[in-house]
C-alpha atoms as a PDB file:
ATOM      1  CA  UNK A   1     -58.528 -11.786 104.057  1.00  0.00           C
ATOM      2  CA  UNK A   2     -61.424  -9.521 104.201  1.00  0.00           C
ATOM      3  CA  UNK A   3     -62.706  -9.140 107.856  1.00  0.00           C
ATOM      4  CA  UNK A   4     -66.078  -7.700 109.291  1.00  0.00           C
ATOM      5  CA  UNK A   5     -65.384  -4.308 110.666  1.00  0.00           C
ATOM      6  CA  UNK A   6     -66.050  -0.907 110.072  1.00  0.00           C
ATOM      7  CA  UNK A   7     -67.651  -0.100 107.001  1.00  0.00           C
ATOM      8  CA  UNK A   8     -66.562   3.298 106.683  1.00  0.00           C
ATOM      9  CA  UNK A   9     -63.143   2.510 106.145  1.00  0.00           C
ATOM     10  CA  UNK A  10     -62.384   3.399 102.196  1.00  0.00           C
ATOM     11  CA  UNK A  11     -61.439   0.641  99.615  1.00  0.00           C
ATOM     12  CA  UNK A  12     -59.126   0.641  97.406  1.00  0.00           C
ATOM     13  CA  UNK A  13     -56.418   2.614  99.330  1.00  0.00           C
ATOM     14  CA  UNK A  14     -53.227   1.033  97.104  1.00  0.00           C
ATOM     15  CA  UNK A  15     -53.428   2.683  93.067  1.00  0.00           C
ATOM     16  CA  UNK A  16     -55.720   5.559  93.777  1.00  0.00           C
ATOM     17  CA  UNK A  17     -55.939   8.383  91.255  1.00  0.00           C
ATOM     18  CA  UNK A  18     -54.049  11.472  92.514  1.00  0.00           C
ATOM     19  CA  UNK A  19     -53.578  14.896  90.403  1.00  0.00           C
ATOM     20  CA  UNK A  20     -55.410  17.703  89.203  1.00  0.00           C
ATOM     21  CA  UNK A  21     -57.275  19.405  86.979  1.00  0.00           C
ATOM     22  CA  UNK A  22     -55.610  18.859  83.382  1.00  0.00           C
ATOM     23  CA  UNK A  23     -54.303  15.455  84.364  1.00  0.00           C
ATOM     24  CA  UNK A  24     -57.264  13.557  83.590  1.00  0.00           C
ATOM     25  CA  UNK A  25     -56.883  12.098  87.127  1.00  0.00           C
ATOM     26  CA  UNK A  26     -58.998  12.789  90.010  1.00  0.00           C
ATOM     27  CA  UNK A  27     -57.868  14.717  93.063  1.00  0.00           C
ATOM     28  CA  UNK A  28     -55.907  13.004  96.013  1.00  0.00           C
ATOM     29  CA  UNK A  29     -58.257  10.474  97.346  1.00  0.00           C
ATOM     30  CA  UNK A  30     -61.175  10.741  94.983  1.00  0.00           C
ATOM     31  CA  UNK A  31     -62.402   9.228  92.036  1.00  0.00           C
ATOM     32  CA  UNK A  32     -63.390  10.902  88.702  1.00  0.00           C
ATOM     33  CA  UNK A  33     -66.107   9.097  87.146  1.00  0.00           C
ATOM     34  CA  UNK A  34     -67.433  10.017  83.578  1.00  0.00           C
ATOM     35  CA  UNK A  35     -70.273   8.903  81.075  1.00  0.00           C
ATOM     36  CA  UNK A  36     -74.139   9.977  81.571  1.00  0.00           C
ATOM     37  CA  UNK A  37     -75.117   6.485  83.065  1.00  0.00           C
ATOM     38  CA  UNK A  38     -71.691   6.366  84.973  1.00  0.00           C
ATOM     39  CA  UNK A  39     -72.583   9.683  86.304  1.00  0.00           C
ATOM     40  CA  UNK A  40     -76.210   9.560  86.954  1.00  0.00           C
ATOM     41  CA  UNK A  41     -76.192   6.119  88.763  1.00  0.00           C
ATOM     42  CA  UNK A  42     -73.142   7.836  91.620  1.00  0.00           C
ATOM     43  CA  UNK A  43     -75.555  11.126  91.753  1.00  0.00           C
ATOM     44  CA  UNK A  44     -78.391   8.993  92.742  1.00  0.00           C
ATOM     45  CA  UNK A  45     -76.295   6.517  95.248  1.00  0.00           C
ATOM     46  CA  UNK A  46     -77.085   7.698  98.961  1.00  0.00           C
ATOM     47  CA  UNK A  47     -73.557   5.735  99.407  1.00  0.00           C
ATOM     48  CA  UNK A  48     -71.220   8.252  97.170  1.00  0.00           C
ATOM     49  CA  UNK A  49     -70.331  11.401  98.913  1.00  0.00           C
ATOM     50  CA  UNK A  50     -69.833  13.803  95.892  1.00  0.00           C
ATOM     51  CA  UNK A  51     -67.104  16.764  95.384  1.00  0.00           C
ATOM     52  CA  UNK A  52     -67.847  18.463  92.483  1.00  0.00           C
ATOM     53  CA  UNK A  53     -69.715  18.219  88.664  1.00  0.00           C
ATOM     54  CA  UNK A  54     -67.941  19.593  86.029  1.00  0.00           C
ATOM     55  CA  UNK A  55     -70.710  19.436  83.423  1.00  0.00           C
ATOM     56  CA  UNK A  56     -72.006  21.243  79.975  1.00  0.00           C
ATOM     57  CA  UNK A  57     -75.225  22.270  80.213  1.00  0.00           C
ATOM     58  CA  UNK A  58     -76.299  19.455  77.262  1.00  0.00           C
ATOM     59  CA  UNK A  59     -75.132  17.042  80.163  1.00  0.00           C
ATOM     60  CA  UNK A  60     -77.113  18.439  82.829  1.00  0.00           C
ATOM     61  CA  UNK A  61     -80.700  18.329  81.116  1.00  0.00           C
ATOM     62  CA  UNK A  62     -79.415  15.229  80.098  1.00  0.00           C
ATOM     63  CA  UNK A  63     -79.834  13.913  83.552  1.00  0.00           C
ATOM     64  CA  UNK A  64     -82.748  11.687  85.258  1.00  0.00           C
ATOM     65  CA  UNK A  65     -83.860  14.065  87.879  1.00  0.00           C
ATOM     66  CA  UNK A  66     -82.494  17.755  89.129  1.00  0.00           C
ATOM     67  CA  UNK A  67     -79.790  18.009  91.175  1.00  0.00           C
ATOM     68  CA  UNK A  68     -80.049  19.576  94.660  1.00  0.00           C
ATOM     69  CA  UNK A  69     -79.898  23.249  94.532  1.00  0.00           C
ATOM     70  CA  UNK A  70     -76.140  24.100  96.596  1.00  0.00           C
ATOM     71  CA  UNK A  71     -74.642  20.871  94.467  1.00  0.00           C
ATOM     72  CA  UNK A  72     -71.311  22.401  93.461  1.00  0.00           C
ATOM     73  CA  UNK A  73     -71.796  22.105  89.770  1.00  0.00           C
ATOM     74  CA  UNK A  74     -68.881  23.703  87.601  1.00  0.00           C
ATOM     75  CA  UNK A  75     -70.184  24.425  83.547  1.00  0.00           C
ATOM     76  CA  UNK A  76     -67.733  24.161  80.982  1.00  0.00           C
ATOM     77  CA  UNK A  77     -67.637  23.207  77.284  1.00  0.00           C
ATOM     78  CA  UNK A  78     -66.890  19.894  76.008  1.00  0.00           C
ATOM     79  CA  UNK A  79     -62.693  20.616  75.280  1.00  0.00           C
ATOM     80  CA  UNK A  80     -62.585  21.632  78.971  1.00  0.00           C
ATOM     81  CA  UNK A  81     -64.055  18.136  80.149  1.00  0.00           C
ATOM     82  CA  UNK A  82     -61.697  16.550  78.059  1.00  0.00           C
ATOM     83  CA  UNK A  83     -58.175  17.715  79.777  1.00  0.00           C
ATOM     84  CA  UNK A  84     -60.480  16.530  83.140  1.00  0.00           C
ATOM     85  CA  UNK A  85     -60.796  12.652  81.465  1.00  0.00           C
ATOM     86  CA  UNK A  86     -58.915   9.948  80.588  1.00  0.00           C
ATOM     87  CA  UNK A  87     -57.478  10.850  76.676  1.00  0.00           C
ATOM     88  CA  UNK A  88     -60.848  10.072  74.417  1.00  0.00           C
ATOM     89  CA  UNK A  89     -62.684   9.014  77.118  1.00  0.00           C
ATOM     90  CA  UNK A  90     -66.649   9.632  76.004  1.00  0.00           C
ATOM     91  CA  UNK A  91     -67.317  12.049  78.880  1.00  0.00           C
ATOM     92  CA  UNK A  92     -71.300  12.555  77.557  1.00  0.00           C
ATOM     93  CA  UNK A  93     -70.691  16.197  78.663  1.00  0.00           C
ATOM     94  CA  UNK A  94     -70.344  14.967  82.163  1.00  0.00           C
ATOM     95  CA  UNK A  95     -67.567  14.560  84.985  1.00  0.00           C
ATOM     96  CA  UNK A  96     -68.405  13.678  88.950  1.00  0.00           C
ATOM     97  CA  UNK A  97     -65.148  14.083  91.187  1.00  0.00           C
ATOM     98  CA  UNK A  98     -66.757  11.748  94.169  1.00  0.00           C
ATOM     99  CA  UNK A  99     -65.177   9.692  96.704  1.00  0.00           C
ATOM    100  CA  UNK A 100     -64.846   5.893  96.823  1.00  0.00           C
ATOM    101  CA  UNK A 101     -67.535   3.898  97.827  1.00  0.00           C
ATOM    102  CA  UNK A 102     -66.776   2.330 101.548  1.00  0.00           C
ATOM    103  CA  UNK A 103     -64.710  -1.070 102.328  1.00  0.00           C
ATOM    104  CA  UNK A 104     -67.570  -3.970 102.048  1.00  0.00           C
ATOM    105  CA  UNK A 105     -66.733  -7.116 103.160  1.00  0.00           C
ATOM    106  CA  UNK A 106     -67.362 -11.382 102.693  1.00  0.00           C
ATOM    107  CA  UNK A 107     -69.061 -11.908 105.878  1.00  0.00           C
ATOM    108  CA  UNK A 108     -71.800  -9.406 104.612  1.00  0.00           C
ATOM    109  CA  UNK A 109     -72.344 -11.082 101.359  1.00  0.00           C
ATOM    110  CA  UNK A 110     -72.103 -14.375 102.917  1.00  0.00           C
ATOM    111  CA  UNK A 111     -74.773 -13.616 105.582  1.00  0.00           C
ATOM    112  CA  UNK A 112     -77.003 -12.473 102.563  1.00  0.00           C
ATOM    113  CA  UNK A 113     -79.263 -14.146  99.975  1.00  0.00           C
ATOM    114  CA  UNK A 114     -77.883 -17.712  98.912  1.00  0.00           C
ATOM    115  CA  UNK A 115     -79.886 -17.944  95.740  1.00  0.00           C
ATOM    116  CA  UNK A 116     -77.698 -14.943  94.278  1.00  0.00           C
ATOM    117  CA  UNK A 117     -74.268 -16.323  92.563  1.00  0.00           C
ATOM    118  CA  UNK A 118     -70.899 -14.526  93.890  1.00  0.00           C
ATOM    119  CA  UNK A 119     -68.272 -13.782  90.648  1.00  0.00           C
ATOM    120  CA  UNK A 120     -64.924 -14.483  91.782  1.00  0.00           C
ATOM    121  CA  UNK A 121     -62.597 -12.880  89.302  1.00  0.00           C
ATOM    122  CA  UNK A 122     -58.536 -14.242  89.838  1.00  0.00           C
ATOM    123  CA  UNK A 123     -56.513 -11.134  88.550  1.00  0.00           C
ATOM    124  CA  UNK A 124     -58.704  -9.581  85.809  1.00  0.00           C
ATOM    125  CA  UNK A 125     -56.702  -6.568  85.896  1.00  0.00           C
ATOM    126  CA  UNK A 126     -58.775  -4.731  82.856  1.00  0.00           C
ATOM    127  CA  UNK A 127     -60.708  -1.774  83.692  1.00  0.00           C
ATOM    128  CA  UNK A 128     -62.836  -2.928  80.832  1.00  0.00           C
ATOM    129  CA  UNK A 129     -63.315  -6.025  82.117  1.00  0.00           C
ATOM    130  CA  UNK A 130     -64.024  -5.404  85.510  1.00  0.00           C
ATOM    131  CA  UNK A 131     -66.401  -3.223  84.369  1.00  0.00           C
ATOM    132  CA  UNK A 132     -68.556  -5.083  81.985  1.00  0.00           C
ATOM    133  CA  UNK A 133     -68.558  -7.823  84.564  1.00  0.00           C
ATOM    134  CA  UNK A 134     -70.124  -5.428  87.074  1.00  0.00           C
ATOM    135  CA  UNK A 135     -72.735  -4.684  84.357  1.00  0.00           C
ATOM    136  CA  UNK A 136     -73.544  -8.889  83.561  1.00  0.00           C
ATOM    137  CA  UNK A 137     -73.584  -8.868  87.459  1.00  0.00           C
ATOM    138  CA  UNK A 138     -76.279  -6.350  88.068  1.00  0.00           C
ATOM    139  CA  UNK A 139     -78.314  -8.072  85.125  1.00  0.00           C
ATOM    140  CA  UNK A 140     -78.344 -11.011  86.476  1.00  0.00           C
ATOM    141  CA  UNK A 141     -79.154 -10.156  90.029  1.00  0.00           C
ATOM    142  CA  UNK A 142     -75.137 -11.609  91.294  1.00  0.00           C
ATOM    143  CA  UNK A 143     -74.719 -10.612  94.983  1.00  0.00           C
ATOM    144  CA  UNK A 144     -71.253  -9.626  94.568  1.00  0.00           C
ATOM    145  CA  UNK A 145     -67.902  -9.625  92.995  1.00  0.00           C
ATOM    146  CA  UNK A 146     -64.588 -10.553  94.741  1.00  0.00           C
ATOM    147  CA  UNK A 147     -61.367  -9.332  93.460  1.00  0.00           C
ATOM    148  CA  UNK A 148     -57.746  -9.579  95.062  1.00  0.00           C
ATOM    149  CA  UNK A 149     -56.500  -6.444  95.674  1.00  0.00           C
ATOM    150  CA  UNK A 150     -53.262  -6.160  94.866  1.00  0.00           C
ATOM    151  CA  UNK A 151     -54.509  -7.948  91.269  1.00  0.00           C
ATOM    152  CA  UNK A 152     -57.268  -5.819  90.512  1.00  0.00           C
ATOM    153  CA  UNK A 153     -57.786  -2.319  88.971  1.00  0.00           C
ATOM    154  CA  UNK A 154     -58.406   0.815  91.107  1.00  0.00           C
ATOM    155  CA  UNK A 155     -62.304   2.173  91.645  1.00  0.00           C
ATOM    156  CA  UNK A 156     -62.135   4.924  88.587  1.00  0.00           C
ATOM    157  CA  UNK A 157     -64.114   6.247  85.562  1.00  0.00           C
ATOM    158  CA  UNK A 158     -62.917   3.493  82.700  1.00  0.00           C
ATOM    159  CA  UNK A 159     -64.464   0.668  85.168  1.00  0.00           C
ATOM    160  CA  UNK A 160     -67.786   2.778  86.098  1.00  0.00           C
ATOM    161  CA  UNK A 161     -68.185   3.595  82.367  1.00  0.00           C
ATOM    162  CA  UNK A 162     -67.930  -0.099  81.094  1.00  0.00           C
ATOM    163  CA  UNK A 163     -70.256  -0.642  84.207  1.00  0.00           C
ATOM    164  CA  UNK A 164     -72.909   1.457  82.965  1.00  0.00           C
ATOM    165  CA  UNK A 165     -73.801   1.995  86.652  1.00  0.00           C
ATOM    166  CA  UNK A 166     -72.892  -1.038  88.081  1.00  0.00           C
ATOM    167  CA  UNK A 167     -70.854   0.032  89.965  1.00  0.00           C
ATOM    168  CA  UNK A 168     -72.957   1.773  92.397  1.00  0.00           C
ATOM    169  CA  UNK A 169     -75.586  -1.028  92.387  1.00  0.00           C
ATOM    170  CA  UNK A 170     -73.341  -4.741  93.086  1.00  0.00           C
ATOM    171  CA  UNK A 171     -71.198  -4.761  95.630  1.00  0.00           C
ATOM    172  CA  UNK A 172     -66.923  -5.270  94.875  1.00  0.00           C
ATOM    173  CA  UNK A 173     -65.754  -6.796  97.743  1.00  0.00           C
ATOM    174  CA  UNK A 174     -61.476  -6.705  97.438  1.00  0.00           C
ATOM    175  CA  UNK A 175     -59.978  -9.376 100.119  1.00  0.00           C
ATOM    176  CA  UNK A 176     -56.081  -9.692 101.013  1.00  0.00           C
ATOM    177  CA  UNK A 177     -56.460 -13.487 100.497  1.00  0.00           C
ATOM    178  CA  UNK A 178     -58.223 -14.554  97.433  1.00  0.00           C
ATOM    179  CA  UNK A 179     -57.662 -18.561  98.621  1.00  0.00           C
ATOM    180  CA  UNK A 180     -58.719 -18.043 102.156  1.00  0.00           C
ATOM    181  CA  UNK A 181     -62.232 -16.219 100.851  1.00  0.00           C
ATOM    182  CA  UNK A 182     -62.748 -19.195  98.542  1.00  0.00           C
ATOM    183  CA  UNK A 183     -62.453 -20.904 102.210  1.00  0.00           C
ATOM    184  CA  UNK A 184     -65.383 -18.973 103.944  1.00  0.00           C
ATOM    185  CA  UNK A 185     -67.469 -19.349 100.781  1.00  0.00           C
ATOM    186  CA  UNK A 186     -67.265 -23.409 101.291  1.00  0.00           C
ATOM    187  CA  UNK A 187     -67.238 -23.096 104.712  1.00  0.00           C
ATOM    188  CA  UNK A 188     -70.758 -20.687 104.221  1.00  0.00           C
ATOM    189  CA  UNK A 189     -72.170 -23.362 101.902  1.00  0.00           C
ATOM    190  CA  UNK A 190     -71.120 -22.129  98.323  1.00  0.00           C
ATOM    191  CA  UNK A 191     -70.190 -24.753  95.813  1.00  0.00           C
ATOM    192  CA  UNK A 192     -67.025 -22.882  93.877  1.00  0.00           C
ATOM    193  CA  UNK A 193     -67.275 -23.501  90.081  1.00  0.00           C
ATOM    194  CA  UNK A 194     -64.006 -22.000  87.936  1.00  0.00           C
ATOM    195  CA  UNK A 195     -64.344 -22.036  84.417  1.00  0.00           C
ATOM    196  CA  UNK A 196     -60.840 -23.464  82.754  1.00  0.00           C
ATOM    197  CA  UNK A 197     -61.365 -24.111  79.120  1.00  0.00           C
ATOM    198  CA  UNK A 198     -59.528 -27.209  79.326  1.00  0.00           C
ATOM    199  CA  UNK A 199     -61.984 -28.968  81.912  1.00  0.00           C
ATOM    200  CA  UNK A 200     -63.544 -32.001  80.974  1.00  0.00           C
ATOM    201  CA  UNK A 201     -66.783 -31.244  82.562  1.00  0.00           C
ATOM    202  CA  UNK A 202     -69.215 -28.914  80.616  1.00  0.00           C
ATOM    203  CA  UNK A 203     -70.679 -25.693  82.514  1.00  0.00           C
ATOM    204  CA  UNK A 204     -74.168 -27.445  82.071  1.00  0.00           C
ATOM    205  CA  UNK A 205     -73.141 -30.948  83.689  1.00  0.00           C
ATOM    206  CA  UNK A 206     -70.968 -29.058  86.451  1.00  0.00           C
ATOM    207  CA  UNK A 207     -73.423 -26.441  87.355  1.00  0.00           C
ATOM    208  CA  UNK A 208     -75.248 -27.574  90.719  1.00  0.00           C
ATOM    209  CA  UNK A 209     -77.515 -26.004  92.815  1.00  0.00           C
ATOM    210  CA  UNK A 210     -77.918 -23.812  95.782  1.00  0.00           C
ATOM    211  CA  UNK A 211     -75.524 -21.323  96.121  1.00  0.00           C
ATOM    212  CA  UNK A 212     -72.812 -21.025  94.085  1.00  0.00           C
ATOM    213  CA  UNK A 213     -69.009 -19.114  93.846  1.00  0.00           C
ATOM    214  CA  UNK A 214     -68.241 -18.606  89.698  1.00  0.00           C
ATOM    215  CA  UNK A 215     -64.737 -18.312  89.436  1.00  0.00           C
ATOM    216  CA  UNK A 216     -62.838 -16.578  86.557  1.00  0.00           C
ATOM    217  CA  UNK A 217     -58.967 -16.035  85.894  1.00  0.00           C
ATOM    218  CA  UNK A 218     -57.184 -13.177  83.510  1.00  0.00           C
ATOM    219  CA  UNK A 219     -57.537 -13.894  79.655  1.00  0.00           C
ATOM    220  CA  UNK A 220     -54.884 -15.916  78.632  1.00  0.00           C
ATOM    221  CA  UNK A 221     -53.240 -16.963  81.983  1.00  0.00           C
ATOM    222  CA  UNK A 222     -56.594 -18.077  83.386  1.00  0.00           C
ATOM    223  CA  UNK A 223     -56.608 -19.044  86.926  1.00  0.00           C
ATOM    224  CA  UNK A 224     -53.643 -19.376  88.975  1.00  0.00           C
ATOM    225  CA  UNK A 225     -53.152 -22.936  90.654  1.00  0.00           C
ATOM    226  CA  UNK A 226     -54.026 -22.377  93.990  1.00  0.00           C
ATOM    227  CA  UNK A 227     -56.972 -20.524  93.277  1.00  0.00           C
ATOM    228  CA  UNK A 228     -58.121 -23.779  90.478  1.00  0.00           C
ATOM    229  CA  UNK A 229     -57.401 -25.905  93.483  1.00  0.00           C
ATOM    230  CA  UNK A 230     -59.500 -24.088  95.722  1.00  0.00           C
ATOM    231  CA  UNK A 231     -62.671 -24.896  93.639  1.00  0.00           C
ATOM    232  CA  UNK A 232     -64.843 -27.460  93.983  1.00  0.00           C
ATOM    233  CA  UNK A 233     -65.335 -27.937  90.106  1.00  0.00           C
ATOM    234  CA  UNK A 234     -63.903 -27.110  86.834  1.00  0.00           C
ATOM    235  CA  UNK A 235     -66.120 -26.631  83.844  1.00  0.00           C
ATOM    236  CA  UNK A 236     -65.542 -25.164  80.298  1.00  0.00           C
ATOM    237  CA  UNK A 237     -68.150 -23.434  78.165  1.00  0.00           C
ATOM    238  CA  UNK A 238     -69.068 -25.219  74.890  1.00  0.00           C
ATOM    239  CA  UNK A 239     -67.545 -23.247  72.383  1.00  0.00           C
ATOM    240  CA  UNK A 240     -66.953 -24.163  68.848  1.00  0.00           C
ATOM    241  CA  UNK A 241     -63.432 -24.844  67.675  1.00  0.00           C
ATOM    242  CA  UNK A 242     -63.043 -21.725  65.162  1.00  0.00           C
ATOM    243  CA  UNK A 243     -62.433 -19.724  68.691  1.00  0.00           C
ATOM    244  CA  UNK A 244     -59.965 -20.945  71.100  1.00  0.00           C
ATOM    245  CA  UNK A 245     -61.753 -19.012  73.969  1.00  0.00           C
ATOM    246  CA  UNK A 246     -63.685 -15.982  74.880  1.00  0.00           C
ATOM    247  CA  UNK A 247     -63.176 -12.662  76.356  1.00  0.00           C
ATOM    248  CA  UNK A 248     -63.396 -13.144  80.129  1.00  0.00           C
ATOM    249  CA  UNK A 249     -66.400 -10.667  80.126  1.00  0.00           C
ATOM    250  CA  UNK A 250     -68.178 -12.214  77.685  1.00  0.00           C
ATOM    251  CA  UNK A 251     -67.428 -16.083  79.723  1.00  0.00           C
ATOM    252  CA  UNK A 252     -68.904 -14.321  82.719  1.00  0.00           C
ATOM    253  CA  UNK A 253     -72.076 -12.965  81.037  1.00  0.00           C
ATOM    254  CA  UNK A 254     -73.008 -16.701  79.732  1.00  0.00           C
ATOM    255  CA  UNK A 255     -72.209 -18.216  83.255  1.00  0.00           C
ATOM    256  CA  UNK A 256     -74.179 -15.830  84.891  1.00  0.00           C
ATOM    257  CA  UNK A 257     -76.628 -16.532  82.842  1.00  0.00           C
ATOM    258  CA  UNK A 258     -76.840 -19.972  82.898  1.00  0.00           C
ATOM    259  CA  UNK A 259     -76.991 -19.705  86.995  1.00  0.00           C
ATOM    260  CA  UNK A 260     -80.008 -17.404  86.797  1.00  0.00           C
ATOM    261  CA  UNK A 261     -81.776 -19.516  84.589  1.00  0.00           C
ATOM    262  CA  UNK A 262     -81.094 -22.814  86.344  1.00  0.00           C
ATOM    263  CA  UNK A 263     -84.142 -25.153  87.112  1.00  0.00           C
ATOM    264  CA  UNK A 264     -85.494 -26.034  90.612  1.00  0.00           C
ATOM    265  CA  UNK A 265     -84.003 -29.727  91.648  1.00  0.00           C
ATOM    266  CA  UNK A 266     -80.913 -29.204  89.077  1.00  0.00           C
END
């Protein structure tokens, strides 16, 4: 269970990258993030505490802003950035080396706006995923995701790329427990909606108001019992029967949606 404490303890100590240059992993402890908006949004976070840019110089001007003149900033040529990155990964000519952004935790999120939806995601393990939920997140003003940490992907550049900056702009809060958080979010208020395509109850009927926990599971699998039984409601979107279901991303994106656009008194 994620406790209030210090904040400058680092997430996301179990999985990190470790390795070198050529490895396409980041150095022991770090994080190697990638992409231009990746890139630019960690430069600009006061959070991030930055190692090194490896960059062409393409990338640089390619930048919102100039970077402080004693930034340690490394030029090389686009096959150089390459052996830094995961294999293909579109590096946009640049590659941060940065640390991870500091432990957050419930109690902060709780103690925050209640008109902003938490995502809840039950062992999305996709980089990709993850990623692009971040992204829906930030669009739709979410206060937070929660993932399980032991059933979640590391802090790294496939997740900050499919974030498009996300990542340094909504909060991932990783808890020990992902039943007993579901626990403080009723006990803070939160009505917990998981979406299980084979609820009865539509997304539209099931969606309340006030403040609100969306709940996701893994493609496929969906969510595990316990965490199903630790909502309040299960809802299915209405899709049509030539697809069975939808990518978990893409599920997010429309119930995030649908919460933001929700009518006073619904």
């Amino acid at each position: 269970m994620a406790k209030r404490g210090d904040k400058k303890a680092l997430r996301g100590r179990a999985g990190r990258m470790q390795g070198g240059r050529g490895s396409g992993r980041a150095t022991q402890g770090n994080v190697r993030l990638w992409g231009r908006h990746a890139v630019e949004a960690a430069l600009k976070n006061p959070a991030r505490i930055h190692r090194k840019l490896w960059a062409t110089r393409e990338g640089i001007a390619s930048l919102d802003g100039e970077l402080p003149a004693d930034f340690p900033v490394e030029y090389a040529d686009v096959a150089d950035l390459a052996r830094l990155v995961a294999r293909d990964a579109p590096h946009q000519g640049l590659v941060l080396e940065c640390e991870p952004l500091a432990d957050l935790h419930l109690g902060d999120v709780l103690d925050g706006d209640p008109d902003r939806p938490i995502v809840v995601l039950d062992q999305v393990t996709d980089p990709h995923n993850v990623g692009a939920i971040l992204r829906s997140a930030a669009a739709f003003n979410a206060a937070a995701i929660v993932t399980q940490d032991r059933h979640a992907p590391p802090e790294g550049g496939v997740i900050a790329k499919s974030a498009s900056g996300a990542l340094e702009i909504v909060p991932w809060i990783r808890v020990v427990n992902l039943a007993r958080a579901l626990e403080e979010m009723a006990e803070a208020g939160y009505w917990r909606l998981g979406l299980a395509g084979e609820a009865e109850a539509s997304f539209a009927e099931a969606l309340p108001a006030g403040p609100i926990a969306l709940v996701l599971g893994a493609e496929g699998e969906g969510m595990r019992h316990n965490i199903a039984a630790h909502c309040d409601a299960l809802a299915r979107l209405p899709i049509g029967d030539a697809m069975e279901s939808l990518n978990v991303s893409n599920a997010a994106a429309i119930a995030l949606y649908a919460a933001a656009t929700r009518k006073d008194g619904q």
